[in-house]
Protein backbone atom coordinates (compact mmCIF):
# COMPACT_ATOMS: atom_id res chain seq x y z
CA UNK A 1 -5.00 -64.10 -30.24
CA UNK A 2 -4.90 -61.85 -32.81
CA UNK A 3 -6.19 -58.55 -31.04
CA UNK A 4 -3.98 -59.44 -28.35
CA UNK A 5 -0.93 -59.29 -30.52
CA UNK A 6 -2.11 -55.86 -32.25
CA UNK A 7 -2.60 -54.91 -28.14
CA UNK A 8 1.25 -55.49 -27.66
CA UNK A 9 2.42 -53.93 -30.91
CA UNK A 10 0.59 -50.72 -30.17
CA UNK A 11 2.08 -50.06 -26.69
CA UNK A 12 5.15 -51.58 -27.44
CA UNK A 13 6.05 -49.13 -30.68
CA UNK A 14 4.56 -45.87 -28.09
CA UNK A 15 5.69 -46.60 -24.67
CA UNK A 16 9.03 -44.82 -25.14
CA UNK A 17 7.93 -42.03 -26.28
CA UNK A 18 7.22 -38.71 -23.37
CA UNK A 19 5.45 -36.22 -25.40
CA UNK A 20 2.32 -37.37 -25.42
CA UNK A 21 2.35 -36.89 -21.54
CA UNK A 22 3.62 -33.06 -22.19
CA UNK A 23 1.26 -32.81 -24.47
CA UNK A 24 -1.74 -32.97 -22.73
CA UNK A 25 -0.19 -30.35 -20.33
CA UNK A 26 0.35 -27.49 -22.60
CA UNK A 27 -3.97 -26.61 -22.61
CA UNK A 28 -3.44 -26.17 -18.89
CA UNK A 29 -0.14 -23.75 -19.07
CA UNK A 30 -1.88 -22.02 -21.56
CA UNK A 31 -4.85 -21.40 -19.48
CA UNK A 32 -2.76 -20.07 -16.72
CA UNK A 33 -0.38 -18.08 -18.52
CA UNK A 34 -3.73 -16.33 -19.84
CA UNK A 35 -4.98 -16.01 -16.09
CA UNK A 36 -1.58 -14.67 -15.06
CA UNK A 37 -1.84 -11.77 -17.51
CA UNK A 38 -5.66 -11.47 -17.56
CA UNK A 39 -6.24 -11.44 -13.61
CA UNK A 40 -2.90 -11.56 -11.19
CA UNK A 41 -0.77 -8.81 -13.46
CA UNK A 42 -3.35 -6.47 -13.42
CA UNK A 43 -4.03 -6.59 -9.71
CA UNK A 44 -0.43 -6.43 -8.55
CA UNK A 45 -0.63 -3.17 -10.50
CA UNK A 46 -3.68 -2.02 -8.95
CA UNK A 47 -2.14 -2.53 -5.37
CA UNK A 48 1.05 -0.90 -6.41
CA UNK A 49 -1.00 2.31 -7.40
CA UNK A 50 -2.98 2.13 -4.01
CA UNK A 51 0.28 1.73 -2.24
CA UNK A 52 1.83 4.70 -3.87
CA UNK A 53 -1.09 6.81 -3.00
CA UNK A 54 -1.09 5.65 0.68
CA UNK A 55 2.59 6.85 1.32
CA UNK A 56 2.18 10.42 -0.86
CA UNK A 57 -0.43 11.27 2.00
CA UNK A 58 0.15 14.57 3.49
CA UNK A 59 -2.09 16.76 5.81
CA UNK A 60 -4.84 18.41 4.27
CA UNK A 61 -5.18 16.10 1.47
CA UNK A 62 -8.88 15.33 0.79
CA UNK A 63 -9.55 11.70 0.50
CA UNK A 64 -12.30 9.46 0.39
CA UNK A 65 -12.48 6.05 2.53
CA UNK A 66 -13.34 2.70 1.36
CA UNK A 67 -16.65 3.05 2.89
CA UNK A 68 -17.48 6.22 1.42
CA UNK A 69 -16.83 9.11 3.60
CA UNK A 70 -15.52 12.13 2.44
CA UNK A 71 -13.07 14.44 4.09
CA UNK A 72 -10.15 16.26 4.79
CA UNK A 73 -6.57 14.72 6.66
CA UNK A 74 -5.39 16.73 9.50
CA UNK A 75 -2.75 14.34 11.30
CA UNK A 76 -0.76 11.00 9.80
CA UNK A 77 0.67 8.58 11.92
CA UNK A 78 2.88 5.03 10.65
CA UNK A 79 -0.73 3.46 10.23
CA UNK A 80 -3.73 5.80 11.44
CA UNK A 81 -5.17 9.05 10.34
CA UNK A 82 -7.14 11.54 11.50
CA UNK A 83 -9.92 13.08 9.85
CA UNK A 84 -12.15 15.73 9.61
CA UNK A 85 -15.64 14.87 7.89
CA UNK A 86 -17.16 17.76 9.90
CA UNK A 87 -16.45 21.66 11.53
CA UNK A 88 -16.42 19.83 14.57
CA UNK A 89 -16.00 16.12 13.55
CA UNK A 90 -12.88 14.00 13.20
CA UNK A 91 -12.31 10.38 13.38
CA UNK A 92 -9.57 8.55 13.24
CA UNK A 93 -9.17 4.98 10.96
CA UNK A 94 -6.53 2.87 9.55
CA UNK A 95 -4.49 4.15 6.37
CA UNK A 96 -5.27 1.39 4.61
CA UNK A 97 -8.88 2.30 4.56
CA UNK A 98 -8.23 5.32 2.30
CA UNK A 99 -9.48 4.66 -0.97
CA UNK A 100 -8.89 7.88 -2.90
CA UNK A 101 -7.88 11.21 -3.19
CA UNK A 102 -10.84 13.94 -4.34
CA UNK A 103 -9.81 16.05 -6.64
CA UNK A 104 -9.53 19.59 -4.94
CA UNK A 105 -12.05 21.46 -6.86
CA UNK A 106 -14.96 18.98 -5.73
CA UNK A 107 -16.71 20.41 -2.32
């Protein structure tokens, strides 16, 4: 009878009390507030840098695409553009594929 009673009194003087639900749910805000800054904040800004770049594109800009070819832009459209990898070579892909600009100096 005895560790029944001591039973009762423990969850009886602790059963009103909230925080030690919260408390065992600050470890997992504090591993995503970490994970926001560490991993989400630095991607949005990542994307917001590629977008930029995508809409300064003007002809003869010389870009690189996501899969590694090098050239020059000769025509834009709302989601295409041309290019010319070649004297007598263009092809034409998505804007989105763009994945730099060269610096002008490089060949």
């Amino acid at each position: 009878m005895s560790l029944q009673s001591v039973a009762w009194a423990q969850t009886a003087a602790g059963g009103g009390d909230a925080s030690p639900g919260l408390l065992s749910l600050v470890p997992f805000l504090l591993i995503f507030v970490v994970f926001y800054f560490l991993l989400i904040v630095p991607q949005q800004r990542r994307q917001k840098k590629q977008r930029e770049m995508l809409d300064a594109l003007k002809k003869g800009d010389k870009i690189i695409t996501s899969s590694g070819i090098w050239g020059s832009i000769t025509n834009l459209d709302k989601d295409t553009a041309t290019i010319q990898i070649s004297d007598n070579t263009k092809i034409r892909i998505q804007r989105d594929h763009i994945a730099s600009l060269r610096a002008t100096n490089e060949s």
